[in-house]
C-alpha atoms as a PDB file:
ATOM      1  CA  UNK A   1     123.759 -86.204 -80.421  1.00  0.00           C
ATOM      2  CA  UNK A   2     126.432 -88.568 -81.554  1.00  0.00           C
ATOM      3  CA  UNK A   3     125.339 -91.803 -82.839  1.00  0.00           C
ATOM      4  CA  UNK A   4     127.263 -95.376 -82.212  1.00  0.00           C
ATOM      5  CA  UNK A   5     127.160 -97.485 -85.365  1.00  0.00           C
ATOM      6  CA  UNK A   6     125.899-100.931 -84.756  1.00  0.00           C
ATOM      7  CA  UNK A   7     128.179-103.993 -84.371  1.00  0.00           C
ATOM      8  CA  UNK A   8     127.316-105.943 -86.893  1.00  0.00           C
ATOM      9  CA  UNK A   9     129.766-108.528 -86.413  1.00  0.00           C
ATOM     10  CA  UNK A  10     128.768-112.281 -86.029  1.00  0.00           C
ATOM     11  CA  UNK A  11     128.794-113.282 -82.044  1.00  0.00           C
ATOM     12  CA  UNK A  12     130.795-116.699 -81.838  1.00  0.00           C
ATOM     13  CA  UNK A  13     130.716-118.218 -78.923  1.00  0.00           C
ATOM     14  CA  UNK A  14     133.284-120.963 -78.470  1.00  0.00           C
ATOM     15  CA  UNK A  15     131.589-122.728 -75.424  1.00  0.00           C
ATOM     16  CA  UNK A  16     128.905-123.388 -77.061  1.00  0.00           C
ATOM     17  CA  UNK A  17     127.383-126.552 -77.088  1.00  0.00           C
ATOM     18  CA  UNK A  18     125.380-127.898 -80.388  1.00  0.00           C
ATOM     19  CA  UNK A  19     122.031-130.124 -80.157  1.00  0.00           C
ATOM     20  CA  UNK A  20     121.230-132.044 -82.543  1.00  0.00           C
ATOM     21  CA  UNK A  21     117.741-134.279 -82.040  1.00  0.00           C
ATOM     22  CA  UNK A  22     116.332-136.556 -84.598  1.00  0.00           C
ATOM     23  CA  UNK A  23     112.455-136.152 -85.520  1.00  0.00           C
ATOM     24  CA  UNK A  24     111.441-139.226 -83.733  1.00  0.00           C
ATOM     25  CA  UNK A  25     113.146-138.412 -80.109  1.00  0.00           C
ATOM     26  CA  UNK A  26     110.943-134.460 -80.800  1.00  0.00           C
ATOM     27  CA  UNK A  27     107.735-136.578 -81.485  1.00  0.00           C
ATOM     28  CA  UNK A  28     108.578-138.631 -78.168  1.00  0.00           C
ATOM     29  CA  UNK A  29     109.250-135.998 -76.385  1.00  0.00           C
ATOM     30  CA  UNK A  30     106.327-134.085 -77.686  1.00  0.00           C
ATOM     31  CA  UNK A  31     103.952-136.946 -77.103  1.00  0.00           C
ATOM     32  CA  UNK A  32     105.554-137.187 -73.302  1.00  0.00           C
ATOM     33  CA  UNK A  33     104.822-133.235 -72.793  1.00  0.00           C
ATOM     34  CA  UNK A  34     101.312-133.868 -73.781  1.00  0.00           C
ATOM     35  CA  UNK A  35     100.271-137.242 -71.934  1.00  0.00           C
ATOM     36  CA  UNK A  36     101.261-135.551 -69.058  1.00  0.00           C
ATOM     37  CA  UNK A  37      99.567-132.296 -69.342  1.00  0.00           C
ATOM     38  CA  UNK A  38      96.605-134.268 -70.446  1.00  0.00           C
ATOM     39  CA  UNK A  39      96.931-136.311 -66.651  1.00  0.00           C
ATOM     40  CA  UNK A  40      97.656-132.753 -64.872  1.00  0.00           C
ATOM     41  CA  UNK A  41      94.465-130.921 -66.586  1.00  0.00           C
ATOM     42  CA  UNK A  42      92.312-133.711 -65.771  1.00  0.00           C
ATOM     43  CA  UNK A  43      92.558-133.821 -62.559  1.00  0.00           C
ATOM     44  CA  UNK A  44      93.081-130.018 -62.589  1.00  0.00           C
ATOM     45  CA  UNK A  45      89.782-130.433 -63.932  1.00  0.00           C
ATOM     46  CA  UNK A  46      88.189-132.909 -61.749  1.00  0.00           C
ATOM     47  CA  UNK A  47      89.498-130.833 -58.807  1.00  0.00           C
ATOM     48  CA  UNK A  48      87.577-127.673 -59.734  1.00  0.00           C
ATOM     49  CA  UNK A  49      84.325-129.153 -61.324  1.00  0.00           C
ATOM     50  CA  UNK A  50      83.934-132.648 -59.489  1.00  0.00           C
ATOM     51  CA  UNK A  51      84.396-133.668 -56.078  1.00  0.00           C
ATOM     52  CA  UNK A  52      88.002-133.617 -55.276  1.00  0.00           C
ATOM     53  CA  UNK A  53      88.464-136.939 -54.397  1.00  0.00           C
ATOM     54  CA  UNK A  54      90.863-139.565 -56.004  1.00  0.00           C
ATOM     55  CA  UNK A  55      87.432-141.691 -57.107  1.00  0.00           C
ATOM     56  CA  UNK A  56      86.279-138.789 -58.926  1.00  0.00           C
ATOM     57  CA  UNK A  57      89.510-137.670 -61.021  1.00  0.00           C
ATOM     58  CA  UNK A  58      90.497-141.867 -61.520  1.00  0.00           C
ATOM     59  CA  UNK A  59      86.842-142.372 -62.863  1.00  0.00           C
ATOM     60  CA  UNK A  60      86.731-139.535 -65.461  1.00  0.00           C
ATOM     61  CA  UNK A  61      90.490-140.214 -66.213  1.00  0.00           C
ATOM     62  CA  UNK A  62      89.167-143.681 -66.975  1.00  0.00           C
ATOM     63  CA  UNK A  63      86.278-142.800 -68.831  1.00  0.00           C
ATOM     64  CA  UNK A  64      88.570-140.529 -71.264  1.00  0.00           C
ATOM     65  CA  UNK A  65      90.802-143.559 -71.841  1.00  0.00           C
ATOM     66  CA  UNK A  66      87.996-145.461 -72.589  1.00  0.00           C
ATOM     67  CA  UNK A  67      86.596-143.565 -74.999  1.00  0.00           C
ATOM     68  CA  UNK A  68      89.983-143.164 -76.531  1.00  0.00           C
ATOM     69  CA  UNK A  69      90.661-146.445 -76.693  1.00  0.00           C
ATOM     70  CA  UNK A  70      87.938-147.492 -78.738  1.00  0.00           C
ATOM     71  CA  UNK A  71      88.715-149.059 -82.689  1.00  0.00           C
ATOM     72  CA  UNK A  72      87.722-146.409 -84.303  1.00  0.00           C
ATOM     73  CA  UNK A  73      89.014-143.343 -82.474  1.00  0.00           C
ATOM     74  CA  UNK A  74      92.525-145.551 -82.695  1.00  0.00           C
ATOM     75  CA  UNK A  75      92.223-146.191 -86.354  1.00  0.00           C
ATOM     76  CA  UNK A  76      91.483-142.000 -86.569  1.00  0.00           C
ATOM     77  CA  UNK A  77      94.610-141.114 -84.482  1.00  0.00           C
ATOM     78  CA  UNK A  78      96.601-143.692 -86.166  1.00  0.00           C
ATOM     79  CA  UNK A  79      95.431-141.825 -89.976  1.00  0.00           C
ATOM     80  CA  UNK A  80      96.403-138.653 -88.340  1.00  0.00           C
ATOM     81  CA  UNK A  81      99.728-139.823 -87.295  1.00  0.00           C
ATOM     82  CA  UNK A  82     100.464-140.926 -90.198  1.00  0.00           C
ATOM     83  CA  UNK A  83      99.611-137.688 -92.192  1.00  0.00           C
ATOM     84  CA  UNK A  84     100.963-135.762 -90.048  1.00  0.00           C
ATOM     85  CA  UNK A  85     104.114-137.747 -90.507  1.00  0.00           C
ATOM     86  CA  UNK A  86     104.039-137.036 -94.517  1.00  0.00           C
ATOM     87  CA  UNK A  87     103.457-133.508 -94.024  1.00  0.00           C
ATOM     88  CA  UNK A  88     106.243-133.309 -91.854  1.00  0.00           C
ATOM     89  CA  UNK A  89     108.483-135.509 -94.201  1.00  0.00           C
ATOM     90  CA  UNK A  90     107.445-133.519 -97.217  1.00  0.00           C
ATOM     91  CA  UNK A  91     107.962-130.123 -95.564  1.00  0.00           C
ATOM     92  CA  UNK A  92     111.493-130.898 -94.519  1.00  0.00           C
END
């Protein structure tokens, strides 16, 4: 058996289109992608373990924002926002 040698030149591709996103529009988009998957799983989750009506999935959706909401838990996810930020910043 015969074997084919590998082309192992570099594939250019001249329609190619380059995309180029700053680290602030990934973190908005990021945050975006998971406020909303936090809105679908709770009522995801309201459907399957609480009664599915809208009363039920509004109330614990408002309980979770409450509890978020709270000084503290803000302060926490502000510290972690931050550190994350200089992790990222140092990293690149």
């Amino acid at each position: 058996m015969e074997k084919k040698e590998a082309n192992k030149e570099p594939f250019n591709r001249p329609d190619g289109v380059e995309v180029k996103l700053t680290a602030k529009s990934i973190n908005i988009r990021g945050f975006l992608f998971f406020f909303i998957l936090f809105l679908t799983g709770s009522y995801l989750f309201a459907y399957v373990w609480d009664d599915s009506s809208s009363y039920g999935a509004g109330r614990l959706l408002g309980t979770a924002v409450k509890g978020i909401s709270s000084p503290q838990v803000m302060l926490c996810i502000f510290l972690l926002l931050v550190f994350y930020i200089l992790i990222q910043a140092g990293i690149l």
